[in-house]
N, C-alpha and C. Protein backbone atom coordinates (compact mmCIF):
# COMPACT_ATOMS: atom_id res chain seq x y z
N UNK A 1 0.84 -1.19 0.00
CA UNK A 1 0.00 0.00 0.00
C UNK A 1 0.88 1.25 0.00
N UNK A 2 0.53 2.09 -0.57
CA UNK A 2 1.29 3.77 -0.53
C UNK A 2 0.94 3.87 0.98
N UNK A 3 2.19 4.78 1.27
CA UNK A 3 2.26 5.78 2.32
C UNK A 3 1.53 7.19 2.18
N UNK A 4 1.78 7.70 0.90
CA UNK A 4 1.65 9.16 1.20
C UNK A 4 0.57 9.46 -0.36
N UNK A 5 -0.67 10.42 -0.26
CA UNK A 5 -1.29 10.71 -1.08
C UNK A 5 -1.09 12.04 -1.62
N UNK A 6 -1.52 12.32 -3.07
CA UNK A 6 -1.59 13.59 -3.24
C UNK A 6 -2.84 14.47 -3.40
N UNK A 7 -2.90 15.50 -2.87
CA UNK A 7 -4.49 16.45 -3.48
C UNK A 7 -3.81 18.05 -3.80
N UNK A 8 -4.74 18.68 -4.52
CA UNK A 8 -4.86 19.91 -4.75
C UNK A 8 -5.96 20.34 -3.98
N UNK A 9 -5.26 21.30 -3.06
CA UNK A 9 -6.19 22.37 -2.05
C UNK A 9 -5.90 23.67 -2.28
N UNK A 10 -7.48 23.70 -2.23
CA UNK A 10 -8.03 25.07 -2.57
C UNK A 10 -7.78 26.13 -0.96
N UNK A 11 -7.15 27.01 -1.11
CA UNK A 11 -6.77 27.93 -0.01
C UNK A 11 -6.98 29.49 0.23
N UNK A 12 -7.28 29.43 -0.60
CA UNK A 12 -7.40 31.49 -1.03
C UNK A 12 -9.14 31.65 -2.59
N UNK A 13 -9.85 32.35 -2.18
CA UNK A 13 -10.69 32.43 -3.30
C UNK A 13 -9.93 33.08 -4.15
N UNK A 14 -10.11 32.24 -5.96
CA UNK A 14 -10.05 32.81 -7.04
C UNK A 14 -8.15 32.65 -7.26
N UNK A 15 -7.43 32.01 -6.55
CA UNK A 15 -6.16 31.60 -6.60
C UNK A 15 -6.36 30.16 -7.20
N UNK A 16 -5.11 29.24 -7.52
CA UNK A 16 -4.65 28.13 -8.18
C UNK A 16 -4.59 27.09 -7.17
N UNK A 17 -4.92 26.17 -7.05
CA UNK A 17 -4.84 24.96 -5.81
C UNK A 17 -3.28 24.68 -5.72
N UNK A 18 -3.16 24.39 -4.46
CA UNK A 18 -1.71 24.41 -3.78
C UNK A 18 -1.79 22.66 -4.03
N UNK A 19 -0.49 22.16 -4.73
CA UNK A 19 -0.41 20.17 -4.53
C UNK A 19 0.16 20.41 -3.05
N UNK A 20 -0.41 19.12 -2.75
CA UNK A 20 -0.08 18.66 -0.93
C UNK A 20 0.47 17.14 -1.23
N UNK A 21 1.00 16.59 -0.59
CA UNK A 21 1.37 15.43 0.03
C UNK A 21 1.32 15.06 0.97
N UNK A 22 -0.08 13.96 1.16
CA UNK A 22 -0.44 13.51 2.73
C UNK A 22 -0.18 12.95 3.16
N UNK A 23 0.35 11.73 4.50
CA UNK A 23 0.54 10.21 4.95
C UNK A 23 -0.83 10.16 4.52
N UNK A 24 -0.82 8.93 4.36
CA UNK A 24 -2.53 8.19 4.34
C UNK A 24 -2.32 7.62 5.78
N UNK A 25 -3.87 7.79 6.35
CA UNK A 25 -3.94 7.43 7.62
C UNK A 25 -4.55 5.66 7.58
N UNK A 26 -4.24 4.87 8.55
CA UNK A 26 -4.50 3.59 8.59
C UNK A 26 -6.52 3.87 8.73
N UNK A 27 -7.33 2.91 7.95
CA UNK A 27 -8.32 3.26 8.77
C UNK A 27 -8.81 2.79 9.56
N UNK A 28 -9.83 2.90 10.42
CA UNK A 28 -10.04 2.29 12.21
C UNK A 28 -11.07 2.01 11.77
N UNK A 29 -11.95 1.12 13.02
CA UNK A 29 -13.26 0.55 12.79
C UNK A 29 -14.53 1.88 12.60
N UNK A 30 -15.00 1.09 11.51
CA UNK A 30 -16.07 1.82 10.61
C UNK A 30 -15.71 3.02 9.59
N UNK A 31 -14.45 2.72 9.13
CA UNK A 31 -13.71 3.83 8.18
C UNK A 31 -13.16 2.51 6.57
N UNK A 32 -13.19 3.02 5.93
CA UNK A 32 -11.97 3.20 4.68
C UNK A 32 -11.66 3.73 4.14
N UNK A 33 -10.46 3.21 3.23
CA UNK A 33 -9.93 4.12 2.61
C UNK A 33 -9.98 3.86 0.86
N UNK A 34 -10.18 4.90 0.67
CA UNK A 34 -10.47 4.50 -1.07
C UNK A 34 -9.69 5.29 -2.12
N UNK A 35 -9.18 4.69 -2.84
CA UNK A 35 -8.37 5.37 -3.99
C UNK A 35 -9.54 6.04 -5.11
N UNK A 36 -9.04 7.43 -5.52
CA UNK A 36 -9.93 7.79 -6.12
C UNK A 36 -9.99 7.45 -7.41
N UNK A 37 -10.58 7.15 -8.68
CA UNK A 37 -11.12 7.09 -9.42
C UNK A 37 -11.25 8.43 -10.46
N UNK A 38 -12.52 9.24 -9.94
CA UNK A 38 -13.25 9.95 -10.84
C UNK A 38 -13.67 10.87 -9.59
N UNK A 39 -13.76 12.32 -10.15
CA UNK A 39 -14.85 13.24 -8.97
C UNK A 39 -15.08 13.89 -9.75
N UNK A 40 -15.76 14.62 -10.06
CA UNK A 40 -16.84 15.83 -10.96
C UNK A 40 -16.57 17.15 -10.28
N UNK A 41 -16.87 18.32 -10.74
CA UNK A 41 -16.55 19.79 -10.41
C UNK A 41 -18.19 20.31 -10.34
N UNK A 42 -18.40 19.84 -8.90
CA UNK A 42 -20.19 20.42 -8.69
C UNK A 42 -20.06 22.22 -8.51
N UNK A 43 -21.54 22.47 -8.89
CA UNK A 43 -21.64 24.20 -8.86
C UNK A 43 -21.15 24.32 -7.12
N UNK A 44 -21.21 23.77 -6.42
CA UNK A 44 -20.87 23.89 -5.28
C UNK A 44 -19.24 24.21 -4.71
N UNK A 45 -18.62 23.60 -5.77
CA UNK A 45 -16.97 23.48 -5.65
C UNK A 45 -16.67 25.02 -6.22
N UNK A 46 -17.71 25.01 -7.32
CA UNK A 46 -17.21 26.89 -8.30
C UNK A 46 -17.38 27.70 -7.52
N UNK A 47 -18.67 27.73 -6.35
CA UNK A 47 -19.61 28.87 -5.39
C UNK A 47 -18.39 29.16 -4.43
N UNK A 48 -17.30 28.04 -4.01
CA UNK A 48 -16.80 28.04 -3.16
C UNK A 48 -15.30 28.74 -3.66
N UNK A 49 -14.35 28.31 -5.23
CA UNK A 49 -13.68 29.05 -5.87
C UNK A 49 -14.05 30.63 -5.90
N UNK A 50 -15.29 30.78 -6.32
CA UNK A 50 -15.21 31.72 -6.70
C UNK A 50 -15.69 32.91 -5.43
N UNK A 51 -16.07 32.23 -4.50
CA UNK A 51 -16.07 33.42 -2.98
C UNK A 51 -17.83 33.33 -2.70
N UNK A 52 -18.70 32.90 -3.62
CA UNK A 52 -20.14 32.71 -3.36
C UNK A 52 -20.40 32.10 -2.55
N UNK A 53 -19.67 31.10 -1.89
CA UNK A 53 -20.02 29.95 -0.63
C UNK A 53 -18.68 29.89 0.57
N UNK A 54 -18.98 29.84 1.76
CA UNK A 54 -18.10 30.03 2.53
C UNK A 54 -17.82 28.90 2.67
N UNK A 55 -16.64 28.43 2.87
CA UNK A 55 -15.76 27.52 3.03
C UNK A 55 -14.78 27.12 4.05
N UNK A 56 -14.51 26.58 4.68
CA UNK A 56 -12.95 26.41 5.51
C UNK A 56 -12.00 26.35 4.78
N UNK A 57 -10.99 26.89 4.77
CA UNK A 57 -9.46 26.85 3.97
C UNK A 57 -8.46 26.45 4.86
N UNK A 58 -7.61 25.83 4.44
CA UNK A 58 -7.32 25.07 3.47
C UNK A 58 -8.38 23.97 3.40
N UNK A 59 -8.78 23.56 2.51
CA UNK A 59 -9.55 22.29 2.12
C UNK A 59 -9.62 21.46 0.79
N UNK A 60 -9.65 20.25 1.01
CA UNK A 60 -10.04 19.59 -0.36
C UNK A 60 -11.30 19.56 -0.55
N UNK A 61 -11.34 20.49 -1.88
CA UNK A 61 -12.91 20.59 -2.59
C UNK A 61 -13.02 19.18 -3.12
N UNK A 62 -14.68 19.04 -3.50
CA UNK A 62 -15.16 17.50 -4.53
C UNK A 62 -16.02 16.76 -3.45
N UNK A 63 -16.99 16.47 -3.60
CA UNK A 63 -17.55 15.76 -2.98
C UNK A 63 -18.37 14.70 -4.02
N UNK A 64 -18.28 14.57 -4.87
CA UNK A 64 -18.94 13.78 -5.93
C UNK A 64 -18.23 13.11 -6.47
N UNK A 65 -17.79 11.73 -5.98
CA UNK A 65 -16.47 10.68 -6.19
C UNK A 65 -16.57 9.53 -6.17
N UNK A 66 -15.91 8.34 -6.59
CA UNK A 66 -15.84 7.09 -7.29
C UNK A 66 -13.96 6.89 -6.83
N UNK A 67 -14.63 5.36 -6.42
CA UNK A 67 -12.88 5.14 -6.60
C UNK A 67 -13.20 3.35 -6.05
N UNK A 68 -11.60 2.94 -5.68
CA UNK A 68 -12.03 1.42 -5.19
C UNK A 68 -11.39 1.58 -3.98
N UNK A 69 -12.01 0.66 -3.15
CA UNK A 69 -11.66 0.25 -1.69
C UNK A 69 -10.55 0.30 -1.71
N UNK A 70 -9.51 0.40 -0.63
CA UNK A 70 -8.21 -0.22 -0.79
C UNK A 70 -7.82 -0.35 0.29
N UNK A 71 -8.83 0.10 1.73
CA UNK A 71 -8.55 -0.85 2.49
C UNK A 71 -9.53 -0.42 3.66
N UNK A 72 -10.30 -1.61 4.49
CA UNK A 72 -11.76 -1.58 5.28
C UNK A 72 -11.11 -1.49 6.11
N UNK A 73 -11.42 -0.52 7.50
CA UNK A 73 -11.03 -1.12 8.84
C UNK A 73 -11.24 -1.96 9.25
N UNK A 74 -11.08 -2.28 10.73
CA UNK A 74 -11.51 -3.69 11.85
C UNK A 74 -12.47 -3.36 11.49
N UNK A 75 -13.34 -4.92 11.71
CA UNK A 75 -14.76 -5.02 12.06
C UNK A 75 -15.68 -5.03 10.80
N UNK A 76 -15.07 -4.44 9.37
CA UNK A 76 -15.99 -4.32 8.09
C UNK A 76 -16.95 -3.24 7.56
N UNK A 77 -17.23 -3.40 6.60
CA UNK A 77 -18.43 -2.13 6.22
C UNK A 77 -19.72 -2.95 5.96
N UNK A 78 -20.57 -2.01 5.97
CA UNK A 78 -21.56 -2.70 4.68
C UNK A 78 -22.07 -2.03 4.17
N UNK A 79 -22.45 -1.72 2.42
CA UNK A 79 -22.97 -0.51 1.91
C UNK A 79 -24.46 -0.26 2.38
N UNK A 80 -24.98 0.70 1.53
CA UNK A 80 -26.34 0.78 1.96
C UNK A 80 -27.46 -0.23 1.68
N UNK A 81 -27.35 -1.28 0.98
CA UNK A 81 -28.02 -2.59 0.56
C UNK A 81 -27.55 -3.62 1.56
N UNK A 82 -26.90 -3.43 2.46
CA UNK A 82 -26.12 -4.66 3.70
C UNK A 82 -25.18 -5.47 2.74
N UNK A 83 -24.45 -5.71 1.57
CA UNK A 83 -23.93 -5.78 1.16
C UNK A 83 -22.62 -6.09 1.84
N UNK A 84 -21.58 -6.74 1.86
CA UNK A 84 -19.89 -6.69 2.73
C UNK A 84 -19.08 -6.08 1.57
N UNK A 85 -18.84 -4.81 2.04
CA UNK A 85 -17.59 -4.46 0.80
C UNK A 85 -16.42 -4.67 1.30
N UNK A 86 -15.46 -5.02 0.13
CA UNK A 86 -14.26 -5.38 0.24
C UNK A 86 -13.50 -4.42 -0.28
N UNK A 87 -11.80 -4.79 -0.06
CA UNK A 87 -10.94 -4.47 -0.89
C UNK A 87 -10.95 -4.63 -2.40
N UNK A 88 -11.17 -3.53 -3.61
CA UNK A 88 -10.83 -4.08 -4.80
C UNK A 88 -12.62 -3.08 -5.45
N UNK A 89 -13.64 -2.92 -4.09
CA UNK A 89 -14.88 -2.95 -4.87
C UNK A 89 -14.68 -1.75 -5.40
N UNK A 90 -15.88 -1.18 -6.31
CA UNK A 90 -15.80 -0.34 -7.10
C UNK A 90 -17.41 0.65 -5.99
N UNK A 91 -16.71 2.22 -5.59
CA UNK A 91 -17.99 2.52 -5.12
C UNK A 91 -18.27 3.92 -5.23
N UNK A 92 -18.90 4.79 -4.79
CA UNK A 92 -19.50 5.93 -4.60
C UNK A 92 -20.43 6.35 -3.25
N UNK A 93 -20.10 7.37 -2.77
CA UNK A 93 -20.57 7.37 -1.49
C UNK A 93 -21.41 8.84 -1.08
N UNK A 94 -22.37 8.84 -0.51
CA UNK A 94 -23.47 10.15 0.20
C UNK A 94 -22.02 11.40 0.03
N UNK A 95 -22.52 12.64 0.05
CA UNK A 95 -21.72 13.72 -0.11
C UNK A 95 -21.46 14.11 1.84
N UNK A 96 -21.94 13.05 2.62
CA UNK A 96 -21.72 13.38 4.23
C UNK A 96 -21.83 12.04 5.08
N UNK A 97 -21.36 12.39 6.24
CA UNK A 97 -21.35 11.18 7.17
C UNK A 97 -22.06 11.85 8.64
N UNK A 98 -22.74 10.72 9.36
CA UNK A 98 -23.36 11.50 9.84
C UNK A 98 -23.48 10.43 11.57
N UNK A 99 -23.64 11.08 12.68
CA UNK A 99 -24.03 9.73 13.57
C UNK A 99 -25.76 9.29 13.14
N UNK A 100 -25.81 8.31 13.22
CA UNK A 100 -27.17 7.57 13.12
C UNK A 100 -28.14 7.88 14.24
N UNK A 101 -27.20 7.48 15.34
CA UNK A 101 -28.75 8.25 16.76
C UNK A 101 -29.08 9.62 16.77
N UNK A 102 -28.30 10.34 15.63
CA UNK A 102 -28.55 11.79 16.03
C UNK A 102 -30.01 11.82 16.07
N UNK A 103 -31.02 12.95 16.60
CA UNK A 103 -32.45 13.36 16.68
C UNK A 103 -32.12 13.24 15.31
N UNK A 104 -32.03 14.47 14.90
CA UNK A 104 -31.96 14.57 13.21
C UNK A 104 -32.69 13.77 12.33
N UNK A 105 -31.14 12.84 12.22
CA UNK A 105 -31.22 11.38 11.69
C UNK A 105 -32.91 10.62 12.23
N UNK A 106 -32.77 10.23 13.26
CA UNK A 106 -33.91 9.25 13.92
C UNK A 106 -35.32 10.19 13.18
N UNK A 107 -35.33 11.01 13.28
CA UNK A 107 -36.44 11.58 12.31
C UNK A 107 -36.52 11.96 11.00
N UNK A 108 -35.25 11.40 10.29
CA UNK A 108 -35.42 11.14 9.00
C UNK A 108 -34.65 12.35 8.32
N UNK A 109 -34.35 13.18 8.61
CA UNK A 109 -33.12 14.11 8.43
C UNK A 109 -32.00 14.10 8.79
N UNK A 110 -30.79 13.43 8.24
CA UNK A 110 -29.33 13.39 8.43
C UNK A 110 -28.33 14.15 8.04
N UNK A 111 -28.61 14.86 7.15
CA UNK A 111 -28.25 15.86 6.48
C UNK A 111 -28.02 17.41 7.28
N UNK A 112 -29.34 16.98 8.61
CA UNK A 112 -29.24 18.81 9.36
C UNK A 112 -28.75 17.63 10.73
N UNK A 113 -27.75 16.65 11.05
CA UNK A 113 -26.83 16.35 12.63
C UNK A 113 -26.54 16.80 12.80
N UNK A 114 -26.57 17.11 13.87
CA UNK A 114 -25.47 18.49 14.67
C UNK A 114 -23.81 17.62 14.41
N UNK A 115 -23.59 16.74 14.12
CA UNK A 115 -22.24 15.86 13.66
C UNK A 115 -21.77 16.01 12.34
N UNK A 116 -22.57 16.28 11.53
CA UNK A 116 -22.83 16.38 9.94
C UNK A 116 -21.32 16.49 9.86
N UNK A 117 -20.22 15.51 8.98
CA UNK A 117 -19.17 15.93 7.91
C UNK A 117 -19.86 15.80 6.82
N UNK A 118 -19.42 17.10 6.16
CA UNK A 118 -19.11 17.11 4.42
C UNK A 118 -18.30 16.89 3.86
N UNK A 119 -17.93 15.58 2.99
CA UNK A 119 -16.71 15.66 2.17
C UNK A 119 -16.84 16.95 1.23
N UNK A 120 -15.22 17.07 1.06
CA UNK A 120 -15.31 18.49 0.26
C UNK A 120 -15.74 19.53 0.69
N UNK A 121 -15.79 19.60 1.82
CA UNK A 121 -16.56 20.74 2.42
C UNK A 121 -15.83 21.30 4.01
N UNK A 122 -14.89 20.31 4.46
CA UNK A 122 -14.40 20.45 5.45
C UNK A 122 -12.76 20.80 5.90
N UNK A 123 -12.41 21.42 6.92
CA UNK A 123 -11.47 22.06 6.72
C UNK A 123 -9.70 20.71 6.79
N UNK A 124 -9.09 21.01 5.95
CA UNK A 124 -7.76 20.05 6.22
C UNK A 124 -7.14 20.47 7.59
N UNK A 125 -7.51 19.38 8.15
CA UNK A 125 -6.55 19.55 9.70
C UNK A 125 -6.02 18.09 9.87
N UNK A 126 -4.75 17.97 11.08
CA UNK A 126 -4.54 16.73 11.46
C UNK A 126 -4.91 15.69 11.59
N UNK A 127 -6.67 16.12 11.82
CA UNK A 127 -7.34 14.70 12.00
C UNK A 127 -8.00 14.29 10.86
N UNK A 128 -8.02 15.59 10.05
CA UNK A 128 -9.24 15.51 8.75
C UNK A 128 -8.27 15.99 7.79
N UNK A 129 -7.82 14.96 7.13
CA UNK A 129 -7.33 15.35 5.52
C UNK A 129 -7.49 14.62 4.53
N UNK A 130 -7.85 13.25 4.32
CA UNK A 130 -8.07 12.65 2.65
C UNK A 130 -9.50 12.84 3.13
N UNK A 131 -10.38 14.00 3.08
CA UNK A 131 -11.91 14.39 3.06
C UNK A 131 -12.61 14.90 1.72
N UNK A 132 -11.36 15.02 0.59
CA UNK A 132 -11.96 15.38 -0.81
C UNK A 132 -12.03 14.68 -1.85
N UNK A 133 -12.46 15.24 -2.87
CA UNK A 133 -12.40 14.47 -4.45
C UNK A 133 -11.35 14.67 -5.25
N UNK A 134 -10.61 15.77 -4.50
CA UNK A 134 -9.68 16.34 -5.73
C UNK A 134 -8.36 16.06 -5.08
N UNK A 135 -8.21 14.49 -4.73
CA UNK A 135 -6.69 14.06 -4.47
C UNK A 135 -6.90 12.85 -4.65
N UNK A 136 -5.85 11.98 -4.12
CA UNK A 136 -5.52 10.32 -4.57
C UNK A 136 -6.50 9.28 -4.09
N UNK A 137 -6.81 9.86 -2.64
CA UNK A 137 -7.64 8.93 -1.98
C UNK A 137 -8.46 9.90 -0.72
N UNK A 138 -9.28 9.17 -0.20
CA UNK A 138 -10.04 9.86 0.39
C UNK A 138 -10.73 8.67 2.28
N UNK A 139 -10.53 9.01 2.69
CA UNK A 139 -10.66 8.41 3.97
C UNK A 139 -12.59 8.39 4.16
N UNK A 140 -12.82 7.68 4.49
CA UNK A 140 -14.10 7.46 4.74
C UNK A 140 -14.89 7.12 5.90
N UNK A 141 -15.25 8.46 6.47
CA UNK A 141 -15.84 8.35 7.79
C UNK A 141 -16.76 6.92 8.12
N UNK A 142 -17.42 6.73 9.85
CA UNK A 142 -18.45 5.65 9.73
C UNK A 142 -19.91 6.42 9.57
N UNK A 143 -20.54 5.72 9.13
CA UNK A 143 -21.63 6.86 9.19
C UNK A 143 -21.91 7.33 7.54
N UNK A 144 -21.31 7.02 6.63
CA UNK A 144 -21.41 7.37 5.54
C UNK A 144 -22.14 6.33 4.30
N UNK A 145 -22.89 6.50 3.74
CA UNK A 145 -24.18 5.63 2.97
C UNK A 145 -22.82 5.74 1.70
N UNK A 146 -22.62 4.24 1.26
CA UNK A 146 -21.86 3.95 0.61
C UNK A 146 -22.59 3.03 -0.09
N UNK A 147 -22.46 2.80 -1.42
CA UNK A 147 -22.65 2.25 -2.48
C UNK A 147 -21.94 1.06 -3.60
N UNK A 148 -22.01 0.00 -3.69
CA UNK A 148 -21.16 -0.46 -4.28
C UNK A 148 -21.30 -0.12 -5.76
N UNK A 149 -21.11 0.05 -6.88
CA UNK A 149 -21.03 0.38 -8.04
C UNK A 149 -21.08 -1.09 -9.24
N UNK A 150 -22.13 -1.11 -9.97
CA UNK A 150 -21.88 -2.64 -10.85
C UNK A 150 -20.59 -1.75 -12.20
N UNK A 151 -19.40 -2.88 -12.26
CA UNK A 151 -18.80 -2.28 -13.65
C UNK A 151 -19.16 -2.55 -14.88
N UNK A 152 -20.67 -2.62 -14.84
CA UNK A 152 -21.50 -2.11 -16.39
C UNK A 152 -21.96 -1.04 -16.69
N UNK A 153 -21.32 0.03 -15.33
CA UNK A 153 -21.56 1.00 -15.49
C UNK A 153 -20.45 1.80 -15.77
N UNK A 154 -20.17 2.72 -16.37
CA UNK A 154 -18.72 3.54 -16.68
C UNK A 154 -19.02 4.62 -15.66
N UNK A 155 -17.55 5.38 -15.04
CA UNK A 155 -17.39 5.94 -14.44
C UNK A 155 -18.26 7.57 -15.07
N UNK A 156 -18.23 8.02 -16.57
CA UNK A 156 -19.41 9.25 -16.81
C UNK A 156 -20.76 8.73 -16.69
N UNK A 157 -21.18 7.27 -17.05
CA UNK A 157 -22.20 7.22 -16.18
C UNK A 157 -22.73 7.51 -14.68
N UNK A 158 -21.90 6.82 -13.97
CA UNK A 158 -22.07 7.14 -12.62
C UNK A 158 -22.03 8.57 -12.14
N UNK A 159 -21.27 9.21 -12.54
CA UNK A 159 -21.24 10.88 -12.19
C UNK A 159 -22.43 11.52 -11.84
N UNK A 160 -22.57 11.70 -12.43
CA UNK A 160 -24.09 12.58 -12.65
C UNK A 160 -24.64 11.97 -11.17
C-alpha cells in the first residue's frame, strides 16, 4: 500500500490549488480508505472558488467521487443494501457522514446532525485530511451511505 497521497487544495478564493502530500492514515473501525477514481466539479466546488459559498481553507474541494476500496477497517463495512464491501470494490458514497442516533437522523433528516461531515466541504486539519475528491484517496468516515457500483456501469455514467 502507498504511504503518502496527493491532493490539490483550494486555499485562497479565485487563486490556483496548492499540490499537498499527505501520509494516508490507517483506517479504524467503521472507516476506509479509497483510492480515487473519478470526482466531478459540482456548482458547489465553483460557489466556493469563486467566494459565493463560505468555506474552511485550506480544504479539499469534490464531494462527488468514485474510486475502489483499498482498504476496510476492523470489524468491516456494509454498503447501503447490507452488502460486505471489500478491498478491490468499485464505489461511490453520500456527499456526508453522519451519527445515526442523532435526533436529526432518527427523524429522517441526516443531512441537518449536529455531527454532519461534508466531504469536500471540510477544513484540512490533522485529524481531517483525505476528506476530498480532488486528491488520490479519500478516507471514509463511519456513518457514511456507501454504495457499491456494478462495472456495467462507466465511471461518466455514474457521475451525474
Amino acid at each position: 500500500m502507498k504511504h503518502s497521497a496527493k491532493a490539490m487544495v483550494f486555499k485562497e478564493i479565485e487563486k490556483p490549488f496548492s499540490p499537498y502530500t499527505i501520509k494516508i492514515p490507517k483506517p479504524q473501525s467503521g472507516q476506509m480508505l479509497v483510492e480515487i477514481d473519478f470526482s466531478t466539479i459540482c456548482t458547489s466546488d465553483l460557489h466556493t472558488f469563486y467566494g459565493r459559498r463560505a468555506s474552511p481553507c485550506p480544504c479539499i474541494l469534490g464531494h462527488e467521487i468514485m474510486g475502489r476500496v483499498v482498504q476496510v477497517g476492523p470489524g468491516g463495512i456494509r454498503d447501503f443494501s447490507g452488502n460486505s464491501i471489500k478491498k478491490g470494490d468499485r464505489i461511490t458514497w453520500s456527499v456526508y457522514a453522519y451519527e445515526r442516533n442523532d435526533l436529526m437522523a432518527l427523524n429522517g433528516f441526516p443531512q441537518k446532525s449536529a455531527s454532519l461531515y461534508k466531504y469536500g466541504h471540510e477544513e484540512l486539519e490533522a485529524n481531517s485530511t483525505l476528506n476530498g475528491g480532488f486528491a488520490t484517496h479519500c478516507l471514509l468516515r463511519e456513518g457514511t451511505c456507501v454504495y457499491i457500483l456494478p462495472n456495467s456501469i462507466s465511471d461518466k455514467e455514474a457521475a451525474p
